[in-house]
N, C-alpha and C. Protein backbone atom coordinates (compact mmCIF):
# COMPACT_ATOMS: atom_id res chain seq x y z
N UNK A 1 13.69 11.24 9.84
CA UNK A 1 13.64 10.33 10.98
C UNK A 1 12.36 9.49 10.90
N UNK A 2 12.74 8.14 11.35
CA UNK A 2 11.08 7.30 10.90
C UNK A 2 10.35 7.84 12.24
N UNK A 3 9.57 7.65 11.89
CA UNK A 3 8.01 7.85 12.77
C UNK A 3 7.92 6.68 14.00
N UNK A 4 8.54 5.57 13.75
CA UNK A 4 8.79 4.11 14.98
C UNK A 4 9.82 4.87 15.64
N UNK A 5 10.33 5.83 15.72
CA UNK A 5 11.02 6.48 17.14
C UNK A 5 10.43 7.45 17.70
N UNK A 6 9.04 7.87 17.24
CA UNK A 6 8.40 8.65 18.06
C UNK A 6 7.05 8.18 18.36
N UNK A 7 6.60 7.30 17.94
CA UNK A 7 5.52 6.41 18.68
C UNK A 7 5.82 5.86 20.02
N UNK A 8 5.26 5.73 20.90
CA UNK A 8 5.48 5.36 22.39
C UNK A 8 4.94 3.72 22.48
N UNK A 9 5.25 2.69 21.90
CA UNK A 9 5.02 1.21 21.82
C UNK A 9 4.96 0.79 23.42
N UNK A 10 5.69 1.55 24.25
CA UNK A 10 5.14 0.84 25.77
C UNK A 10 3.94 1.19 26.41
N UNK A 11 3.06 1.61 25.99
CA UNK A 11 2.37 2.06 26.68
C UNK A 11 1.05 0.49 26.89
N UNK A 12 1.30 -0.26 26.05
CA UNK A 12 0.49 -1.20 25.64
C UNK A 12 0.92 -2.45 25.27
N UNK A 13 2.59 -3.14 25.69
CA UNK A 13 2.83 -4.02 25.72
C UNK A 13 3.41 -4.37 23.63
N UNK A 14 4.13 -2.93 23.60
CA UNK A 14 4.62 -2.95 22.71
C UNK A 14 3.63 -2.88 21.53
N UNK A 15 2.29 -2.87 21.36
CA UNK A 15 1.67 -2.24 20.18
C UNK A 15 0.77 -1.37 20.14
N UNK A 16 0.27 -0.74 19.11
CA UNK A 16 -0.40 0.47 18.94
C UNK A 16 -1.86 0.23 17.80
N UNK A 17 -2.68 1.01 18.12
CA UNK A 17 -3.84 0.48 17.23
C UNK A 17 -3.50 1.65 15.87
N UNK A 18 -3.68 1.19 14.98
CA UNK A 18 -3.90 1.94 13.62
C UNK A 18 -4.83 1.82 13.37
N UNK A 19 -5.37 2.87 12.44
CA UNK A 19 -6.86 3.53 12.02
C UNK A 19 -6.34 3.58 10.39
N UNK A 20 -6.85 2.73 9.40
CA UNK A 20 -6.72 3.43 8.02
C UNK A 20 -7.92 3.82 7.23
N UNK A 21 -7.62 5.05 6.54
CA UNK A 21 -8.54 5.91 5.60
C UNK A 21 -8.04 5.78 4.30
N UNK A 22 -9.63 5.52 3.81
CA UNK A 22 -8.75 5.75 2.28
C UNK A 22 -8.47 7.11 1.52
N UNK A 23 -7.37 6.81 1.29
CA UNK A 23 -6.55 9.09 0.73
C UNK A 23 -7.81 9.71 0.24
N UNK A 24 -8.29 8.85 -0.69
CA UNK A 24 -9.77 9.62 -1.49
C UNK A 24 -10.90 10.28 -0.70
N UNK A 25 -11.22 9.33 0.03
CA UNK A 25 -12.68 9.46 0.01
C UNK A 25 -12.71 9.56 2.20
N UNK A 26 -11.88 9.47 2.30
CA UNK A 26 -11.21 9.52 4.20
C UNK A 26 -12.46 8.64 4.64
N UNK A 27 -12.57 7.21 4.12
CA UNK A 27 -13.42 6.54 4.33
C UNK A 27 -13.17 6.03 5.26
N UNK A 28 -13.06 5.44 6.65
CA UNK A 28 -12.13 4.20 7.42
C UNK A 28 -12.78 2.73 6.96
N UNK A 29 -11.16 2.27 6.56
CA UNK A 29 -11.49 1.22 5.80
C UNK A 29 -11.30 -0.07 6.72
N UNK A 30 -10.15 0.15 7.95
CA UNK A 30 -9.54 -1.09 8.83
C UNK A 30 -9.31 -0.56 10.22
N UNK A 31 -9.09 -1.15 11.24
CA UNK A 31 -8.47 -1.16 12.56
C UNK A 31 -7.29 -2.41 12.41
N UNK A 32 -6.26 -1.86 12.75
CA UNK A 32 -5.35 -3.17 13.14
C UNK A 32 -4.54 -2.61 13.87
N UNK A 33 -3.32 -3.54 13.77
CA UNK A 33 -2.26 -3.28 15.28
C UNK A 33 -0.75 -3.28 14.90
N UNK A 34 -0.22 -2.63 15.03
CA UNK A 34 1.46 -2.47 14.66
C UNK A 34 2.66 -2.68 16.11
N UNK A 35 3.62 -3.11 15.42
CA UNK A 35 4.37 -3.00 16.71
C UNK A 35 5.73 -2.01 16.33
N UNK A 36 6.80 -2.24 16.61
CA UNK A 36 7.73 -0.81 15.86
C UNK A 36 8.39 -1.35 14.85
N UNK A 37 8.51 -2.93 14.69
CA UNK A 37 8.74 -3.20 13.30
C UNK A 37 8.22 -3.55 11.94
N UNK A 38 6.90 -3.53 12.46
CA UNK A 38 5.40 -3.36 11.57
C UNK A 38 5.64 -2.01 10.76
N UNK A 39 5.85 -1.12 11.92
CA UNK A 39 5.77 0.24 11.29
C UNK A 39 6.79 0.90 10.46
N UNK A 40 8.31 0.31 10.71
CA UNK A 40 9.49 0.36 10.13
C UNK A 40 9.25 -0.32 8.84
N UNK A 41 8.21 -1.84 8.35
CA UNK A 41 8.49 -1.86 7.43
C UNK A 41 7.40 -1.64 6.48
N UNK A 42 6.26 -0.61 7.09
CA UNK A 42 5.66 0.24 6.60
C UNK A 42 5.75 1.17 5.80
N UNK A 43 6.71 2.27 6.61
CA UNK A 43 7.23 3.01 6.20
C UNK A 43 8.43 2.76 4.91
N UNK A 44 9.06 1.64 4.99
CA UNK A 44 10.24 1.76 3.79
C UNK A 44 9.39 1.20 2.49
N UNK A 45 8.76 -0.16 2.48
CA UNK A 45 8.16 -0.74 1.62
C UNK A 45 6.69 0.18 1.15
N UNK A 46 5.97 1.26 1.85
CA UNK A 46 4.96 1.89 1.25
C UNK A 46 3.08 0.52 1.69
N UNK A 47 4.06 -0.36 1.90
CA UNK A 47 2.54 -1.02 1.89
C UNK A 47 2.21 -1.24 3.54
N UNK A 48 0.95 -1.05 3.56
CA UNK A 48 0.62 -1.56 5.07
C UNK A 48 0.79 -3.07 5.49
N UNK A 49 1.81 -2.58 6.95
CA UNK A 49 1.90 -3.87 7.66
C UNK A 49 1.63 -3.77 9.07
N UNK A 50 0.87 -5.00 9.47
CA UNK A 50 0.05 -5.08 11.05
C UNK A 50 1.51 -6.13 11.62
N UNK A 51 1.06 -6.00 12.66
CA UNK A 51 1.84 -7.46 13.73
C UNK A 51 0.02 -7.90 14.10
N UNK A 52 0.12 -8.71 13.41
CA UNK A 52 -0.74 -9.85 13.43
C UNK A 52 -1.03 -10.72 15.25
N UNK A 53 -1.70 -10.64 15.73
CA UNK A 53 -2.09 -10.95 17.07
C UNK A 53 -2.09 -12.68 16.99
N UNK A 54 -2.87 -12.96 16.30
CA UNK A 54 -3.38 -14.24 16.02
C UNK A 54 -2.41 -15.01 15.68
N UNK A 55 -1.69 -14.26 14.81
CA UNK A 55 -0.56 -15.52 14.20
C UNK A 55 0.79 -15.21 14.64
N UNK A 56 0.82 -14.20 15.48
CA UNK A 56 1.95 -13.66 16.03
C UNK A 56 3.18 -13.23 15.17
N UNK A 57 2.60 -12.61 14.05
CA UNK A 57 3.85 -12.09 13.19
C UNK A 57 3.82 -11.34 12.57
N UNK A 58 4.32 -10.11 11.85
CA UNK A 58 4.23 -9.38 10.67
C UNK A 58 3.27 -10.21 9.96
N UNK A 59 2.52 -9.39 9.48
CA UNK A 59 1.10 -9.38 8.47
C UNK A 59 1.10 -8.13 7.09
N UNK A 60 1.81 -8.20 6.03
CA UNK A 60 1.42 -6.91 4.94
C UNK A 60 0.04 -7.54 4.59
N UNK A 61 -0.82 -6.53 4.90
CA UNK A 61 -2.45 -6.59 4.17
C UNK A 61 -2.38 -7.09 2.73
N UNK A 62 -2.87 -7.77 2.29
CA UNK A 62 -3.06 -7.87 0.91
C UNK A 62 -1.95 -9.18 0.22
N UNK A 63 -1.35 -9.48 1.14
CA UNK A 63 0.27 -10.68 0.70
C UNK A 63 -0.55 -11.99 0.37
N UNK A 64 -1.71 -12.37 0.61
CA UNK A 64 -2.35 -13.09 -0.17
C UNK A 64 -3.70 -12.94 -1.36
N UNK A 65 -4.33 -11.95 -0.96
CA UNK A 65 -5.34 -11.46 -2.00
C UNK A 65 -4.91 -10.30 -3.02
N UNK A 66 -3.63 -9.89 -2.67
CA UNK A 66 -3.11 -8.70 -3.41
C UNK A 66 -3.69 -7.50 -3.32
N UNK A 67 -4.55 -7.25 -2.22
CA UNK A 67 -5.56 -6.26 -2.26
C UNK A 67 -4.83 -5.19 -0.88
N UNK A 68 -3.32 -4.96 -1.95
CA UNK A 68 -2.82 -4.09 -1.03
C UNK A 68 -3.04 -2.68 -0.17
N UNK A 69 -3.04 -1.79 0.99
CA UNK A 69 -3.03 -0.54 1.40
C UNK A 69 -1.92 0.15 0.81
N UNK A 70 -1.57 0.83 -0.34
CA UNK A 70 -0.56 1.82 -0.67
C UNK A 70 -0.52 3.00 -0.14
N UNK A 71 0.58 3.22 1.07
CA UNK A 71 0.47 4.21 2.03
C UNK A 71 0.84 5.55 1.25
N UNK A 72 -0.18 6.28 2.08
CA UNK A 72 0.04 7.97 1.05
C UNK A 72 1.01 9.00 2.28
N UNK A 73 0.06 8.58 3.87
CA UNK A 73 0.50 9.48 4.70
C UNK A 73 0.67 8.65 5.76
N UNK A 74 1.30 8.67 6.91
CA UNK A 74 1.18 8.21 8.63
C UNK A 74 1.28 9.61 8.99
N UNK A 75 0.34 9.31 10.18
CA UNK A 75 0.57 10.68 11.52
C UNK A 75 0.20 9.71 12.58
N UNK A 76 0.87 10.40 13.82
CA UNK A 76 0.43 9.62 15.14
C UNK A 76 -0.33 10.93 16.02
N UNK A 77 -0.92 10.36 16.89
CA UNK A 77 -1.91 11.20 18.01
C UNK A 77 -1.00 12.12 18.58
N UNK A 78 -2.02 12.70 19.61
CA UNK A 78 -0.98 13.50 20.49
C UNK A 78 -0.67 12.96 21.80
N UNK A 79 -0.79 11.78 21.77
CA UNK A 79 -0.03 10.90 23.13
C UNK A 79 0.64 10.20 22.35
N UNK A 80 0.71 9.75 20.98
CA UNK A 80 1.95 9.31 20.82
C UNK A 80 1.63 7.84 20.56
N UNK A 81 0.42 7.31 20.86
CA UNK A 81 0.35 5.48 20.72
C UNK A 81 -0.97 5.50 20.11
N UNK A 82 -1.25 6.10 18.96
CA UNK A 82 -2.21 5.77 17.91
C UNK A 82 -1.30 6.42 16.42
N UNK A 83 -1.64 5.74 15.75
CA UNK A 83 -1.26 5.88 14.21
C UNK A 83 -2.24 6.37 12.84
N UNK A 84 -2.64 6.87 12.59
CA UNK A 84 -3.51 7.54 11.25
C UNK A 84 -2.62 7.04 10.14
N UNK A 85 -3.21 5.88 8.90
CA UNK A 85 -2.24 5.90 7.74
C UNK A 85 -3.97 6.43 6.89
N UNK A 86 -3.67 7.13 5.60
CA UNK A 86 -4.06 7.11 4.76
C UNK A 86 -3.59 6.45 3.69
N UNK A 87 -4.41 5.52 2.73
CA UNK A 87 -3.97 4.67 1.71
C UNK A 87 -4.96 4.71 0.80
N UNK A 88 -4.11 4.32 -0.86
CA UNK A 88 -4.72 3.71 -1.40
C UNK A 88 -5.81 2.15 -1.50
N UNK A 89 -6.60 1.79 -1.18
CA UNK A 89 -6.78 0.13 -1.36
C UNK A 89 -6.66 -0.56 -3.15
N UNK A 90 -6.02 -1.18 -2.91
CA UNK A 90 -5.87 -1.90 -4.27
C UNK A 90 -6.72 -3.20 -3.94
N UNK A 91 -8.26 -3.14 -4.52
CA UNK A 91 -9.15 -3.77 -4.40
C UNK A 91 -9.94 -4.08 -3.17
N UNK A 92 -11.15 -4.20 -2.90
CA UNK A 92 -11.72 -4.26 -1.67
C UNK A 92 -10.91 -4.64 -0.25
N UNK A 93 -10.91 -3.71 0.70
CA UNK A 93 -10.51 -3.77 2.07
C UNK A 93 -10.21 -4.99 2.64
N UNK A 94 -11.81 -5.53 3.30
CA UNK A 94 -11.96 -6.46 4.24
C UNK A 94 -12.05 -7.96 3.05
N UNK A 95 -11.48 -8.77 3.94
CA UNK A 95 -12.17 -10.38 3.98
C UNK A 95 -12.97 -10.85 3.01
N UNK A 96 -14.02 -10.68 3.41
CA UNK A 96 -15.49 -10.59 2.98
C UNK A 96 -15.64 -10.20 1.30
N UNK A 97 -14.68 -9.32 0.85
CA UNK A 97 -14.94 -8.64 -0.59
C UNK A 97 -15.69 -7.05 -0.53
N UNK A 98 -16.03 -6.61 1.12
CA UNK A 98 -16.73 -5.37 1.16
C UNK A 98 -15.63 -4.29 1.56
N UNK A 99 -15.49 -3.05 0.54
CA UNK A 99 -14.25 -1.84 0.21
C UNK A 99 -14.43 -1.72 1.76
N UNK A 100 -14.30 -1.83 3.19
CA UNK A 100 -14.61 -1.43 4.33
C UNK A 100 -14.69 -2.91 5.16
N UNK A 101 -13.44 -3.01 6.14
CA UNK A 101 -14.39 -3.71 7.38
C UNK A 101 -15.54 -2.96 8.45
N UNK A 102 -15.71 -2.25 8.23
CA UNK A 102 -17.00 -1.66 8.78
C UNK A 102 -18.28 -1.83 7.98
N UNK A 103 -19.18 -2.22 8.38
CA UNK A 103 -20.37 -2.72 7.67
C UNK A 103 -20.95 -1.31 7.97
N UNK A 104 -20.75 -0.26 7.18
CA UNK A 104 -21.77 0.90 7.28
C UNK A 104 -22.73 0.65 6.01
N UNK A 105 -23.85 1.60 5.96
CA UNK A 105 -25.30 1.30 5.24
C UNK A 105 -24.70 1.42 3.55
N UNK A 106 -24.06 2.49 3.85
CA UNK A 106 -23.16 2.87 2.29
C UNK A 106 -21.89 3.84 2.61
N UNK A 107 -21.14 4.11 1.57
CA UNK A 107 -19.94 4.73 1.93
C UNK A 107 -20.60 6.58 2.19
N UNK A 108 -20.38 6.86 3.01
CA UNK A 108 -20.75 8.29 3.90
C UNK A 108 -19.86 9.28 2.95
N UNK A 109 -19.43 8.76 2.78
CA UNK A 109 -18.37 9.73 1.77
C UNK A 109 -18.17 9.70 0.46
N UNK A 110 -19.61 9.33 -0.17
CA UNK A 110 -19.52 9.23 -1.24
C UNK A 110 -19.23 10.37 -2.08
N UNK A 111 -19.20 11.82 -1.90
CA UNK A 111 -19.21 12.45 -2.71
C UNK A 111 -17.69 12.94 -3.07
N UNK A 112 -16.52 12.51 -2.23
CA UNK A 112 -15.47 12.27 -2.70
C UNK A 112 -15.02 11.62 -3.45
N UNK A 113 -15.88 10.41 -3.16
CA UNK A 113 -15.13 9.48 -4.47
C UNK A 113 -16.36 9.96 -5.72
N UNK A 114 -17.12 10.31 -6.20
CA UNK A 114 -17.66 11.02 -7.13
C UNK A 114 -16.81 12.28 -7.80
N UNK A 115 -16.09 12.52 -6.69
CA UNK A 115 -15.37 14.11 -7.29
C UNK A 115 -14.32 13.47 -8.04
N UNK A 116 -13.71 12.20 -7.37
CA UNK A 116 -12.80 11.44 -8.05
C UNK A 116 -12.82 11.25 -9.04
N UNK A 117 -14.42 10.46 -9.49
CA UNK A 117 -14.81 9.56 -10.78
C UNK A 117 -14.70 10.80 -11.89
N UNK A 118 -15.75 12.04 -11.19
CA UNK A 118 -15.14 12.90 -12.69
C UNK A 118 -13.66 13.70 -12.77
N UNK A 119 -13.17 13.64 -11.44
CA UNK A 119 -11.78 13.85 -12.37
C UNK A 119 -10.97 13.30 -13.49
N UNK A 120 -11.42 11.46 -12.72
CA UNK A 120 -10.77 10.45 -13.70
C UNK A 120 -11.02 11.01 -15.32
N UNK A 121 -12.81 11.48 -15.10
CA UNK A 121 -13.39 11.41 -16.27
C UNK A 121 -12.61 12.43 -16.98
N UNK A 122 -12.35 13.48 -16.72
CA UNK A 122 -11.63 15.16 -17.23
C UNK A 122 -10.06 14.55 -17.30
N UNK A 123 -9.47 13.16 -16.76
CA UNK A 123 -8.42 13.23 -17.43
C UNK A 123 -8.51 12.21 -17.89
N UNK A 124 -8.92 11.56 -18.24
CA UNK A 124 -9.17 10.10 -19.05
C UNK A 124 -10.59 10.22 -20.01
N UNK A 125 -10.73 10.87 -20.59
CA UNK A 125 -11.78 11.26 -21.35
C UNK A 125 -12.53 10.00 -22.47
N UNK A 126 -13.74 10.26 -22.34
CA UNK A 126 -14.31 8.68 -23.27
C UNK A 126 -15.63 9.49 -23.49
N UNK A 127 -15.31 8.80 -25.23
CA UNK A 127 -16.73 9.52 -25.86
C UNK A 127 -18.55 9.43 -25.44
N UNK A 128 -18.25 8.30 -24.40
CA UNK A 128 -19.37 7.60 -24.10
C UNK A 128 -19.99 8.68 -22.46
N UNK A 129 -18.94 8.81 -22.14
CA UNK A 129 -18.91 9.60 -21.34
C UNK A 129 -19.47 11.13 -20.81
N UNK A 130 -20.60 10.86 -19.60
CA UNK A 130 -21.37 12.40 -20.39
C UNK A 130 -21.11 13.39 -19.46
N UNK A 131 -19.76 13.67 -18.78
CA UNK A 131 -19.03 14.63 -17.72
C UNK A 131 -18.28 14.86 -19.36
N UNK A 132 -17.83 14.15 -20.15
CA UNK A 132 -17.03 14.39 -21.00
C UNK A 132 -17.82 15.25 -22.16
N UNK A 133 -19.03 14.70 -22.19
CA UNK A 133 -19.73 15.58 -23.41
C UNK A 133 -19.96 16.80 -22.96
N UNK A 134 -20.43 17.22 -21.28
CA UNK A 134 -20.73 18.17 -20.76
C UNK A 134 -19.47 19.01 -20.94
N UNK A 135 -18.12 18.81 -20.33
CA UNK A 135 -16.81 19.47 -20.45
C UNK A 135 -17.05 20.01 -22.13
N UNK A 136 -17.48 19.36 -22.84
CA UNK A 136 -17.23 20.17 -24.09
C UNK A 136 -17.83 20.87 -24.92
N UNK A 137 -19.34 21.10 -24.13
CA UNK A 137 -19.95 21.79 -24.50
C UNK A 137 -19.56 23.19 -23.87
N UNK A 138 -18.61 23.21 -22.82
CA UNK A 138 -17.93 24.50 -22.32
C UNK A 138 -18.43 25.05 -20.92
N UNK A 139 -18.17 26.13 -20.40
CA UNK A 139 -18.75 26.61 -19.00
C UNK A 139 -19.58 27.31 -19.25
N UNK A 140 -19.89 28.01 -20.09
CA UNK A 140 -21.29 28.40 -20.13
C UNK A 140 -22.02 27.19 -19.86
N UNK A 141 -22.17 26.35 -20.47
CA UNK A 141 -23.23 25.28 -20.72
C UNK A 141 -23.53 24.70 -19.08
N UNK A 142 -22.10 24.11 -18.78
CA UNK A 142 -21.94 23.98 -17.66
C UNK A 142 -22.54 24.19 -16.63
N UNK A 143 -22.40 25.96 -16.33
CA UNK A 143 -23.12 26.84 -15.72
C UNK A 143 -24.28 26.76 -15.59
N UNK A 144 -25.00 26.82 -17.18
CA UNK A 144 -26.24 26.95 -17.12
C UNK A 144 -27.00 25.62 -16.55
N UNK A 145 -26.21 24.65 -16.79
CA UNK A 145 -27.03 23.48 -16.45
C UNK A 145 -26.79 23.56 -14.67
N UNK A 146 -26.20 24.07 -14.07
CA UNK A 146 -26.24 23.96 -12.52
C UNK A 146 -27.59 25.22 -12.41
N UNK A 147 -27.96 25.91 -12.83
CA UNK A 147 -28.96 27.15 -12.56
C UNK A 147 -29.81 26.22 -12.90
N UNK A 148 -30.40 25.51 -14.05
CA UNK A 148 -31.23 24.80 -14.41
C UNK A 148 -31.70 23.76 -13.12
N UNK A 149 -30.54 22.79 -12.53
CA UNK A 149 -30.59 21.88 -11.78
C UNK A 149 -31.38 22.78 -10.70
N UNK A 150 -30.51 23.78 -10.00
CA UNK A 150 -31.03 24.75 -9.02
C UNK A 150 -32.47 24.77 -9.32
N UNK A 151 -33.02 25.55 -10.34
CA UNK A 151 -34.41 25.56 -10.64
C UNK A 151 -35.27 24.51 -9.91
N UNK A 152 -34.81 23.81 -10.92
CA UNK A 152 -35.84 21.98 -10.41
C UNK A 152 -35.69 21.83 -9.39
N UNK A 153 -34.60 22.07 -8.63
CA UNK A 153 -34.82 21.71 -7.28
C UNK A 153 -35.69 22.38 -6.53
N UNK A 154 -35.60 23.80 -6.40
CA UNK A 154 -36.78 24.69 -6.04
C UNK A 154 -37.79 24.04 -5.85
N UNK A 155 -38.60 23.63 -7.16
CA UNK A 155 -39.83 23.27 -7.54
C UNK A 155 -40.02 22.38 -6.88
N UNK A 156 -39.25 20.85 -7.15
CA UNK A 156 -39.41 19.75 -6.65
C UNK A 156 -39.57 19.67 -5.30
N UNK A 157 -39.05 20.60 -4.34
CA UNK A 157 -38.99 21.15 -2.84
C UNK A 157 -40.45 21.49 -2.37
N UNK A 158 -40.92 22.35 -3.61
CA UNK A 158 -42.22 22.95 -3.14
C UNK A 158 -43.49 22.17 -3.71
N UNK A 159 -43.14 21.47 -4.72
CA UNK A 159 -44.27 20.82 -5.34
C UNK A 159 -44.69 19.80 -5.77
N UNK A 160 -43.45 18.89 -5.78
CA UNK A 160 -43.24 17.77 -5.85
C UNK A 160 -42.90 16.88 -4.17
N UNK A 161 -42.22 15.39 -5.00
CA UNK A 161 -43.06 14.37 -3.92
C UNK A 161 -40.76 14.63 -3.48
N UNK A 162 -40.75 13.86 -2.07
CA UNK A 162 -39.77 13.73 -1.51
C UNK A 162 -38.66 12.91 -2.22
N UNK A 163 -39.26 11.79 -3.25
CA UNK A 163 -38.45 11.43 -4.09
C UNK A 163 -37.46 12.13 -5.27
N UNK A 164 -38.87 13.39 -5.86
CA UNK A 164 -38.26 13.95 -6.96
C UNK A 164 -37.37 14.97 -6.30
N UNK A 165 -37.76 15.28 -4.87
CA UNK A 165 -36.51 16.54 -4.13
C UNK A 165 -35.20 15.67 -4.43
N UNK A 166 -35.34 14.61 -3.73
CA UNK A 166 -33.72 13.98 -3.55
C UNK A 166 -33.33 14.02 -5.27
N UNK A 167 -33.85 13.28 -5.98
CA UNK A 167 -33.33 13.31 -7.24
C UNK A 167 -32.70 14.49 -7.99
N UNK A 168 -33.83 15.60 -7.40
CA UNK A 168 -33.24 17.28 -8.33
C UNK A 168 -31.71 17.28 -7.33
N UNK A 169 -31.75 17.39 -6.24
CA UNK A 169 -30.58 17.86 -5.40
C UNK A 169 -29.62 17.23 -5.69
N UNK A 170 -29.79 15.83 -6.16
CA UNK A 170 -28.55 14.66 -6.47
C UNK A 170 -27.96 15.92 -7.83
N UNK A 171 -28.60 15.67 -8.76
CA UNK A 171 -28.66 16.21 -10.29
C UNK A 171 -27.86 17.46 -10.21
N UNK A 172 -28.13 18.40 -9.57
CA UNK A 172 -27.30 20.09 -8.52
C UNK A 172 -26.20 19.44 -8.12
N UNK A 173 -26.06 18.76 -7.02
CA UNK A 173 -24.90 18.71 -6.58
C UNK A 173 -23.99 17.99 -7.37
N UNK A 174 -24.13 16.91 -8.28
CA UNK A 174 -23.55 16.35 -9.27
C UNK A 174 -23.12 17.46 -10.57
N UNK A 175 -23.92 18.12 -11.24
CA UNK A 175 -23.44 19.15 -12.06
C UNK A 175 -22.50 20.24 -11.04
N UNK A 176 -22.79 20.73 -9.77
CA UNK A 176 -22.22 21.76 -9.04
C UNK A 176 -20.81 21.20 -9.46
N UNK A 177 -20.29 19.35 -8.53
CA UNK A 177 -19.47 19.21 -8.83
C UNK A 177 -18.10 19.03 -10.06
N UNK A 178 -18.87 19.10 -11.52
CA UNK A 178 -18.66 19.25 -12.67
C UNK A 178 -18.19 20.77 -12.70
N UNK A 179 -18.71 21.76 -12.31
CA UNK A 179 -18.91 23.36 -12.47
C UNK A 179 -17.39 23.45 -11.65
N UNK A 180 -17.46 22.77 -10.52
CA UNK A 180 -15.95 23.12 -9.50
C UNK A 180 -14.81 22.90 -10.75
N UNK A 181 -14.81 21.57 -10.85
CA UNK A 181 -14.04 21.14 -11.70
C UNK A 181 -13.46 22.09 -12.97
N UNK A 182 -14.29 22.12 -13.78
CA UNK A 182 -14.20 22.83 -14.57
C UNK A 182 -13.51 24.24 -13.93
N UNK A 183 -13.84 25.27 -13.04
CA UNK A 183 -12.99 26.23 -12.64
C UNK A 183 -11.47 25.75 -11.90
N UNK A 184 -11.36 24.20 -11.59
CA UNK A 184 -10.00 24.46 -10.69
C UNK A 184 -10.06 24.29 -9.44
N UNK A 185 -11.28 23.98 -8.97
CA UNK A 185 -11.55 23.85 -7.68
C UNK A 185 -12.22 22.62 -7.34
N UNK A 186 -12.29 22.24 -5.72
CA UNK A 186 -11.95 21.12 -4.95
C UNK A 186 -13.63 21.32 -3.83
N UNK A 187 -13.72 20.34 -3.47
CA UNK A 187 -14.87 20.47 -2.30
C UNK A 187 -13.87 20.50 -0.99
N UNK A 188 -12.65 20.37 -1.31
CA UNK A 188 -11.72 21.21 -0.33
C UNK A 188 -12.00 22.22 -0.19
N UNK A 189 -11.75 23.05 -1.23
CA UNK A 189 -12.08 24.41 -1.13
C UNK A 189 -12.92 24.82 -0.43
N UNK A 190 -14.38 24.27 -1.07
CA UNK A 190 -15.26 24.62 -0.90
C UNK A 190 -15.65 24.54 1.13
N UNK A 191 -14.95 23.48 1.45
CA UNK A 191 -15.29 22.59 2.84
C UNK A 191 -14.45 24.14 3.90
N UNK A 192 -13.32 24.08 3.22
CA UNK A 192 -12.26 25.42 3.67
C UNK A 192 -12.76 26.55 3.92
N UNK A 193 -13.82 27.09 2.97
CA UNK A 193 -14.24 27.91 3.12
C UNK A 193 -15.64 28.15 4.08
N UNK A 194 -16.81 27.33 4.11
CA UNK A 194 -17.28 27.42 5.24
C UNK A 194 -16.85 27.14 6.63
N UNK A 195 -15.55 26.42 6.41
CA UNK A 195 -15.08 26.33 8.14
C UNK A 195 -14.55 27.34 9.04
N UNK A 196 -14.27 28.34 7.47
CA UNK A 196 -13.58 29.51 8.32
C UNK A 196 -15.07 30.65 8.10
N UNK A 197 -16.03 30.22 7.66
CA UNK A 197 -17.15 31.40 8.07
C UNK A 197 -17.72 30.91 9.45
N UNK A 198 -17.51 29.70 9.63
CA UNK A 198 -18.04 29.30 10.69
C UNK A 198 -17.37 30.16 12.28
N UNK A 199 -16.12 30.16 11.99
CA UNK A 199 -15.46 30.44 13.08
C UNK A 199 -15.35 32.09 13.20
């Protein structure tokens, strides 16, 4: 059953605000506005479409810059007149050329799309590539180089300047994320698992 028969379009003079994230990195990339045939041809065609305010008509994002939303998921609220799509962006978001109409300082979520880049890297492998040289030096190596990183960070914490902290911790959490990888695992996981020590 489509999802435009359980959205509640009256509540607001027939449209609803949408929120999109990108699948990767659950960045929010847009605000726009749907009405129930926006969303009908959302849903069949895969690409995001607004009802356009301004020009008063169906709008698919991207029908002139090609810089389509390739929808992964929709969910609606629990009243029924908001929409959640997650998408791909096929080339920067907004207007402007910036991956985001939100002018934030940098993407907050960068370390998803990092987990991304070395997946790409572990399945698209290039000699130049040094997630790729690391993968083949094996998990030992691996390993050892996250204990190593750990180390420096220590130090840099206690003895060094605030610059070299951030740098060791980048270096840790960048190999950590290599180390996941390599076992099979996700900062899902990882996110999964403190949420339920939390509780």
């Amino acid at each position: 059953m489509s999802l435009a028969n359980k959205v509640d379009f009256n509540k607001s003079d027939g449209l609803v605000p949408v929120i999109v994230q990108d699948v990767k990195t659950l960045e929010v990339l847009m605000l726009g506005y749907m009405n129930q045939e926006a969303l009908i041809k959302t849903e069949l065609e895969k690409k995001v479409t607004f009802f356009s305010r301004s020009k008063s008509r169906l709008w698919t994002k991207g029908e002139e810059s090609g810089n389509f939303l390739l929808v992964n998921s929709i969910s609606i609220d629990c009243d029924k007149d908001t929409i959640l799509i997650k998408a791909k962006p096929v080339g920067p978001t907004c207007h402007t050329g910036s991956r985001s109409c939100f002018f934030t300082e940098y993407n907050q979520n960068f370390i998803f799309e990092l987990e991304n880049i070395i997946n790409d890297r572990y399945e698209n492998p290039s000699e130049s590539s040094y997630v790729n040289k690391l993968r083949n030096k094996g998990i030992n190596k691996i390993a050892q180089k996250v204990g190593e990183e750990g180390v420096e960070t220590v130090i840099a914490a206690l003895a060094e300047t605030d610059t070299d902290f951030i740098n060791e911790s980048s270096d840790l959490i960048f190999h950590l994320l290599v180390l996941l990888r390599e076992k099979g695992f996700t900062l899902n996981d990882i996110a999964k698992n403190l949420e339920s020590r939390h509780k």
